[in-house]
Protein backbone atom coordinates (compact mmCIF):
# COMPACT_ATOMS: atom_id res chain seq x y z
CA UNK A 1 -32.96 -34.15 12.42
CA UNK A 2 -33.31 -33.61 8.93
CA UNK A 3 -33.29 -29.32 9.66
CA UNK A 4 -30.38 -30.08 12.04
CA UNK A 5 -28.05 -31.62 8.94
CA UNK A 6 -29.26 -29.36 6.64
CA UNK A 7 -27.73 -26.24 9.14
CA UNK A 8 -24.64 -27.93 9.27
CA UNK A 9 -24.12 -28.69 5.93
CA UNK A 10 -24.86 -24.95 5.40
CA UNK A 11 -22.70 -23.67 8.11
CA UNK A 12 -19.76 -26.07 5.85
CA UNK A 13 -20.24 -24.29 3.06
CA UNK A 14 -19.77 -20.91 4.38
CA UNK A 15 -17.04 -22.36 6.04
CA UNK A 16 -15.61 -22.88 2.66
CA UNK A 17 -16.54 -20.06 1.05
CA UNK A 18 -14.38 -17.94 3.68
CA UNK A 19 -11.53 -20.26 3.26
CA UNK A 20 -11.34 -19.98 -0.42
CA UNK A 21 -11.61 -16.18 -0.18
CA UNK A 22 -9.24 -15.86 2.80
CA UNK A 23 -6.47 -18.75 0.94
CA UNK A 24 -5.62 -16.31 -1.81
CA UNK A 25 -3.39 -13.86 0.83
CA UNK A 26 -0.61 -15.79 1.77
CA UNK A 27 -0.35 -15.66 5.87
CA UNK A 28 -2.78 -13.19 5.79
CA UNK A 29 -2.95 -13.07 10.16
CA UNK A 30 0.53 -12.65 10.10
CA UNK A 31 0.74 -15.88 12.19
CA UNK A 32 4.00 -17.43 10.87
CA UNK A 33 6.90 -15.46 10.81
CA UNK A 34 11.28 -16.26 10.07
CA UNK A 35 14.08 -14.23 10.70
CA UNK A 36 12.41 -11.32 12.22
CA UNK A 37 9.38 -11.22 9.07
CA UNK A 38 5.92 -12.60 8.38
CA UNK A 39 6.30 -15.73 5.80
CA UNK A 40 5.34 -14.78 2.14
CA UNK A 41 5.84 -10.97 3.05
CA UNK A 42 8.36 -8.56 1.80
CA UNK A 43 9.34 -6.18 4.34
CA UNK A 44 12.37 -2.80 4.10
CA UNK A 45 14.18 -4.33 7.34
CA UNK A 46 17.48 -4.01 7.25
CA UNK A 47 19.04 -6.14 9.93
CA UNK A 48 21.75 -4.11 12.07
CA UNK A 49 20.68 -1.05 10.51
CA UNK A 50 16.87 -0.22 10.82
CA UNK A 51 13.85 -2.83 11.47
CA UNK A 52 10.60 -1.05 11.00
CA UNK A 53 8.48 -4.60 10.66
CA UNK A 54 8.29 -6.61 13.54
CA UNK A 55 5.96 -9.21 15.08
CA UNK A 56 3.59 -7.95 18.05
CA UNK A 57 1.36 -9.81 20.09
CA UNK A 58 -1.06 -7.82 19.64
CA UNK A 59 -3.77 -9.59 17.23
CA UNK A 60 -7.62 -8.96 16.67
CA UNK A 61 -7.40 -12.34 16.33
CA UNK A 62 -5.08 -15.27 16.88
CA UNK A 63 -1.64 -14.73 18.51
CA UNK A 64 0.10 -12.24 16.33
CA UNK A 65 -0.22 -9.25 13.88
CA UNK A 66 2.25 -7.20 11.89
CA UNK A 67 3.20 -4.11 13.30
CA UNK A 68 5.44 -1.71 11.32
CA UNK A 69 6.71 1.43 13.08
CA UNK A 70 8.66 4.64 11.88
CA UNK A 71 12.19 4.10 13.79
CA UNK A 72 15.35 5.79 13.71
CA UNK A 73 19.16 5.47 12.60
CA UNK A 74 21.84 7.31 12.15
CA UNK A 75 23.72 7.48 8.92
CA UNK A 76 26.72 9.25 8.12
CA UNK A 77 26.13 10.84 11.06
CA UNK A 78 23.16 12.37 10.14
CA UNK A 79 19.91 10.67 11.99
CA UNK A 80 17.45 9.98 9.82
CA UNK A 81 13.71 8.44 10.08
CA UNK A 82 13.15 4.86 8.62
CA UNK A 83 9.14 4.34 7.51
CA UNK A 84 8.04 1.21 7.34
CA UNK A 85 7.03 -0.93 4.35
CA UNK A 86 5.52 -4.70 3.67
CA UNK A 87 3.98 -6.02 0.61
CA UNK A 88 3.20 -9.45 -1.03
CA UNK A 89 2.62 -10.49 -4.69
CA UNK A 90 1.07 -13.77 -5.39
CA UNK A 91 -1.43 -15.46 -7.73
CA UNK A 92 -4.96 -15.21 -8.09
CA UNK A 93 -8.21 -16.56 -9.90
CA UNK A 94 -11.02 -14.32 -9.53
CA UNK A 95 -12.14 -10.69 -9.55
CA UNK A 96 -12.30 -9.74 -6.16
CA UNK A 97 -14.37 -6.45 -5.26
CA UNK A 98 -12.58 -5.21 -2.05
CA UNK A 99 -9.08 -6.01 0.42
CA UNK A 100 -10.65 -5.84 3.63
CA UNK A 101 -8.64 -6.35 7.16
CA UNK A 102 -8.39 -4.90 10.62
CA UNK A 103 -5.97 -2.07 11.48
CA UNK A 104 -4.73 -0.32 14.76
CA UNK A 105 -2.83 3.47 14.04
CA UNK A 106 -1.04 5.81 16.10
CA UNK A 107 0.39 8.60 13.40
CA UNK A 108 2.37 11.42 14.51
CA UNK A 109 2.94 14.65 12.42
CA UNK A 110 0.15 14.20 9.80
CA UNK A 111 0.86 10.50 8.55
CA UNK A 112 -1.50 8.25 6.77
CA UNK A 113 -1.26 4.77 6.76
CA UNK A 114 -1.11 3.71 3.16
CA UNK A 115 -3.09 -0.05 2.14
CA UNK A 116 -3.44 -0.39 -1.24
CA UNK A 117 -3.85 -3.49 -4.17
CA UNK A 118 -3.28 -4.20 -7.59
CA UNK A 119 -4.43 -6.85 -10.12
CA UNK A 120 -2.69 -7.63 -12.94
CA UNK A 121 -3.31 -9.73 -16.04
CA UNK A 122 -0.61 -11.33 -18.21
CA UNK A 123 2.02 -8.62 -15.79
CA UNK A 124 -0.38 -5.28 -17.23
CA UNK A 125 -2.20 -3.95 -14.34
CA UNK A 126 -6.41 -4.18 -15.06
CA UNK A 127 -7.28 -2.80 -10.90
CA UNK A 128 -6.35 -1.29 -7.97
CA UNK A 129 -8.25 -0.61 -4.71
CA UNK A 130 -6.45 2.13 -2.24
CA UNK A 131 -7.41 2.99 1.57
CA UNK A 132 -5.71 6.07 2.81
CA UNK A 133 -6.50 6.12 6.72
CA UNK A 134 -5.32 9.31 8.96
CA UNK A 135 -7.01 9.24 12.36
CA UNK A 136 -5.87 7.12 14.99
CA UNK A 137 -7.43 4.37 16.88
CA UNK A 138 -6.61 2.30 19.34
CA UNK A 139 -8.56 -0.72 18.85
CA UNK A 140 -8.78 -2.85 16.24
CA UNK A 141 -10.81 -1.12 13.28
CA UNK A 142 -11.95 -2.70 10.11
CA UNK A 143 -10.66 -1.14 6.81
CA UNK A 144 -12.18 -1.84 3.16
CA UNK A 145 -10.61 -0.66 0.38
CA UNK A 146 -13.15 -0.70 -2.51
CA UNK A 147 -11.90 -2.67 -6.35
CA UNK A 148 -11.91 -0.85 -9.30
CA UNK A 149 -11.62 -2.68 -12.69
CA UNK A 150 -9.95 -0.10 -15.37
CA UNK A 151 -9.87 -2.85 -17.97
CA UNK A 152 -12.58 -5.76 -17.78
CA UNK A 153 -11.17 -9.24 -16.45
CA UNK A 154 -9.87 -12.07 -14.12
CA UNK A 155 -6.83 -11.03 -12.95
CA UNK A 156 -3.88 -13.82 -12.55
CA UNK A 157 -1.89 -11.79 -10.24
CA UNK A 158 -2.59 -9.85 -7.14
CA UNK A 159 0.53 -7.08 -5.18
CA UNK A 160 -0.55 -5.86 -1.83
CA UNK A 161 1.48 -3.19 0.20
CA UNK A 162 1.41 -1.30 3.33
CA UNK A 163 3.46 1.38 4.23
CA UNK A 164 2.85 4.99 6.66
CA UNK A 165 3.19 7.94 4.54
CA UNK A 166 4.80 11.37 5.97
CA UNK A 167 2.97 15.00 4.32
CA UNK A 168 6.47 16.17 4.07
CA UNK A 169 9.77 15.21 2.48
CA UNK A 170 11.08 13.38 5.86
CA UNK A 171 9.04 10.61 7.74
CA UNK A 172 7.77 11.07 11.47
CA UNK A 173 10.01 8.94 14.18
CA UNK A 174 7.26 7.11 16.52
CA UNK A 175 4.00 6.60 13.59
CA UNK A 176 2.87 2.72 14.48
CA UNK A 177 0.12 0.35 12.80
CA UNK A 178 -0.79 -2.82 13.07
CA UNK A 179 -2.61 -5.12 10.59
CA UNK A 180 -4.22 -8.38 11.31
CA UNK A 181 -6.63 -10.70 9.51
CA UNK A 182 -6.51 -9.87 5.69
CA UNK A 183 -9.19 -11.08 3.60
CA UNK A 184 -10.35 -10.59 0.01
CA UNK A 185 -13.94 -9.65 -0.42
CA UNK A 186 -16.37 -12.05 -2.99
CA UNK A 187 -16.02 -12.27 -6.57
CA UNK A 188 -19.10 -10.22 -7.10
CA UNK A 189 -19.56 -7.78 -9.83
CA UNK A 190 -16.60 -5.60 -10.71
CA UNK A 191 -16.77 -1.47 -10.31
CA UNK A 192 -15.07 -0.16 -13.65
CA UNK A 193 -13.52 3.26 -13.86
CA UNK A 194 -14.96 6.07 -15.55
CA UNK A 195 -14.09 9.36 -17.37
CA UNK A 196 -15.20 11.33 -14.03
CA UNK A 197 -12.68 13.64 -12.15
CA UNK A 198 -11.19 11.88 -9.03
CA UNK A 199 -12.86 13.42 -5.51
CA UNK A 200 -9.47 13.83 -4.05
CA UNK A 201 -6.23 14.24 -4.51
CA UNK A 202 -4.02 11.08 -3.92
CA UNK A 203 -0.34 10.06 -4.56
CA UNK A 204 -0.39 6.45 -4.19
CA UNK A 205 2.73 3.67 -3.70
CA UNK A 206 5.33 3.04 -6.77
CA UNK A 207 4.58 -0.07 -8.39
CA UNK A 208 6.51 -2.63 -8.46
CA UNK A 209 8.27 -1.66 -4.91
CA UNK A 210 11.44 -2.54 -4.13
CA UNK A 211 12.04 -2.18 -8.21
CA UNK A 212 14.73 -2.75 -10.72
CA UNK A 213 15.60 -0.80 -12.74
CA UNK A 214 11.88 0.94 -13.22
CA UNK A 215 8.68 1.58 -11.34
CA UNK A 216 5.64 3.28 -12.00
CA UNK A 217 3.89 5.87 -9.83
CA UNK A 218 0.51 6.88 -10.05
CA UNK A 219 -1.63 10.06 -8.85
CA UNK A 220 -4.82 11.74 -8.86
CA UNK A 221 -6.27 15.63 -8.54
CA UNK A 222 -9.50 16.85 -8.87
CA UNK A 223 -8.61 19.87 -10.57
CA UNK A 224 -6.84 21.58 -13.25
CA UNK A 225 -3.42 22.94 -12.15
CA UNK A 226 0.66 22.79 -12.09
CA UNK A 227 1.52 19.64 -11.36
CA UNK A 228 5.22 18.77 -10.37
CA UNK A 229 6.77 15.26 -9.55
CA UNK A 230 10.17 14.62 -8.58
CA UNK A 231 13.08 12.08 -7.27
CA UNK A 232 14.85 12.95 -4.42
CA UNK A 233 17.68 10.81 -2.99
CA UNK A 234 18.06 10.06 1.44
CA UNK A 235 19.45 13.53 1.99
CA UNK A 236 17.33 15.56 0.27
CA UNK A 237 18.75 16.16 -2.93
CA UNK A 238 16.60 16.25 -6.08
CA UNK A 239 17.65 13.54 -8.69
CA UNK A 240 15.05 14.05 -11.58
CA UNK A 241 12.10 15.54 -12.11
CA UNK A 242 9.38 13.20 -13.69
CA UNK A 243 6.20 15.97 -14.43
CA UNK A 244 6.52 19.43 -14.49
CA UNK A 245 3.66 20.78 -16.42
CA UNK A 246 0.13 22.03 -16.72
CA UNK A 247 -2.26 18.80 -16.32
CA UNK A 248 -6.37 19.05 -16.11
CA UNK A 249 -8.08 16.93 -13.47
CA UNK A 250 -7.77 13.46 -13.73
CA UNK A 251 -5.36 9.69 -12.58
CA UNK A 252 -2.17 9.83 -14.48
CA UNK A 253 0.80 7.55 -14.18
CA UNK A 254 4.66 8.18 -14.58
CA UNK A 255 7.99 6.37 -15.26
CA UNK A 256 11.11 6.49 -13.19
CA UNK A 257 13.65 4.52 -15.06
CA UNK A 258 16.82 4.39 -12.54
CA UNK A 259 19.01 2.54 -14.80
CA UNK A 260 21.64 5.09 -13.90
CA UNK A 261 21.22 5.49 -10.12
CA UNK A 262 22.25 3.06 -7.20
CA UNK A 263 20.48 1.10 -5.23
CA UNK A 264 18.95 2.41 -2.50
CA UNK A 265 15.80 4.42 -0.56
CA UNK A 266 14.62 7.36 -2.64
CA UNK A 267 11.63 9.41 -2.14
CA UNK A 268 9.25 10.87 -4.60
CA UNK A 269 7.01 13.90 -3.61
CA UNK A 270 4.19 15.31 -5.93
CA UNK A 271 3.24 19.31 -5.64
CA UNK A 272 -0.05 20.97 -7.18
CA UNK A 273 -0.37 23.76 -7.49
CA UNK A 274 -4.48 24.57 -8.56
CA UNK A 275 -6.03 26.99 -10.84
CA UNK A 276 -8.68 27.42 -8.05
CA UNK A 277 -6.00 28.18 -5.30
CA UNK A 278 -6.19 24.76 -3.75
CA UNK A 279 -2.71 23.31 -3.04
CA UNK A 280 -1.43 19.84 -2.39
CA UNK A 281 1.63 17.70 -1.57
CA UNK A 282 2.77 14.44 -0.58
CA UNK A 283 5.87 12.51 -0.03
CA UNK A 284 6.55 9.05 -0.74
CA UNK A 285 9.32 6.34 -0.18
CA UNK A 286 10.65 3.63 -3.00
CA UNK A 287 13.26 1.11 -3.00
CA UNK A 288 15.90 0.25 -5.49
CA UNK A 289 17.42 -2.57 -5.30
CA UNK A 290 19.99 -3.96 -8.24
C-alpha cells in the first residue's frame, strides 16, 4: 500500500512538472479558437481578402491543430501568393533549453517551414532557438528546436512564430503545415553562443513581426563573402537595401526602420555571394502595420 501511494504521488508530480512547462505557451494545442484564429495567437488573416490560418481537425492530439496554408488572391488584378504566418508573445520565468511540438508538412517548390523563439530580458533579446524543416511528412512528426543563451539569464519574455518560407522572391500557392501540442523543454542548463562560425547559412524571421515602425532581421553564413540584403515591396520592387558589403563568416543582425513606408506586406531576401564559390539566397515576408 505504502509503494502504491508513493507511485501515485510520483506520477502527481510529473503531472505537474508537465503542466508548469506546458502553461507558459498560451493555447499551445490550438484547442480554443475566435473569429476564424487560435486564442492568444497572432495570425496575417485578412478576412475577405486572404486567410492562410485556419483551424483543422486534424490534431496529434485532442480535437484541433493549427494549420496555415499558402493561398491565393488577386490584387490589382495581379494574383499573387499569400504565406502564412502565426506567432505569440507572452511572459515567462525560467530558462527553457528547447520549443518542442509536433508538425505535419506538405511544401511545394522548395519551402521550409520556419519555427523559431526568442527570449528577451527587460525587451533586449538574451536567446533564440530556430528549426528550419524542408521534407515533408505526413504524419505527425516531433520537432525540437535547440535554446541558445547569447547573454546569461532568466528571460521575462518569450515571442514564438511560425511561418513557410519560399527560396525565391514569390511564395508557393498549395505549401500546408500543421502544428499541434507546443511545449517548452525543462529549465536545465543553458547552451551559450560562441565565437565559432555558424554550420549553415540561415535567414531567419524579422523580429518583432507585424512591426511598427522598425524590426530587426537576423542571418547567418559560414563563410566569408558578398553579402546583400534588401526590402522589396508586394510587386517586386526594391525599396532599400539594408547590407551590401563584404562580411566574414559569422550571425549578424540589421535594421529596417520604415518610418517612411506604408503599412503593408514587404519581403526581405538575403544573397551571398562566397569567396569559395558557394552561393545562397532566401526570401522572407514581414508585416507593417501603423
Amino acid at each position: 500500500m505504502k509503494k502504491l501511494v508513493q507511485i501515485i504521488l510520483l506520477i502527481s508530480v510529473c503531472l505537474v512538472m508537465v503542466s508548469v512547462s506546458s502553461a507558459q505557451i498560451p493555447n499551445p494545442g490550438f484547442e480554443s479558437w475566435t473569429t476564424g484564429s487560435p486564442v492568444s495567437w497572432i495570425t496575417d488573416n485578412v478576412p475577405t481578402i486572404a486567410t492562410p490560418i485556419t483551424q483543422s481537425n486534424d490534431a496529434h492530439s485532442g480535437t484541433f491543430s493549427m494549420q496555415g496554408s499558402t493561398v491565393q488572391y488577386s490584387s490589382q488584378g495581379v494574383t499573387i501568393a499569400y504565406p502564412p504566418t502565426a506567432y505569440a508573445e507572452f511572459p515567462i520565468s525560467a530558462a527553457y533549453g528547447s520549443l518542442n511540438g509536433w508538425y505535419k508538412f506538405s511544401p511545394v517548390g522548395g519551402d521550409s517551414l520556419e519555427i523559431h523563439t526568442i527570449f528577451s530580458k527587460n525587451g533586449i533579446p538574451i536567446a533564440y532557438g530556430i528549426v528550419m524543416i524542408g521534407a515533408s511528412t505526413s504524419s505527425f512528426t516531433q520537432f525540437r528546436a535547440s535554446i541558445t543563451y547569447v547573454t546569461p539569464g532568466v528571460p521575462d519574455d518569450a515571442y514564438i512564430e511560425m511561418a513557410i518560407i519560399s527560396p525565391g522572391s514569390t511564395a508557393n500557392a498549395g505549401s500546408t503545415f500543421k502544428i499541434d501540442d507546443l511545449t517548452y523543454g525543462p529549465a536545465t542548463g543553458v547552451r551559450e553562443s560562441n565565437s565559432a562560425a555558424p554550420a549553415v547559412f540561415a535567414l531567419s524571421q524579422n523580429y518583432p513581426n507585424p512591426f511598427n515602425p522598425s524590426t530587426k532581421i537576423s542571418y547567418q553564413t559560414p563563410v566569408d563573402g558578398m553579402v546583400r540584403l534588401e526590402v522589396y515591396d508586394i510587386m517586386g520592387r526594391t525599396m532599400t537595401t539594408l547590407v551590401n558589403e563584404e562580411k566574414p563568416a559569422g550571425q549578424f543582425t540589421a535594421t529596417f526602420d520604415a518610418s517612411n513606408f506604408t503599412s503593408g506586406i514587404y519581403f526581405y531576401r538575403l544573397n551571398v555571394i562566397a569567396r569559395n564559390g558557394k552561393s545562397f539566397s532566401q526570401t522572407n515576408k514581414m508585416i507593417l502595420m501603423k
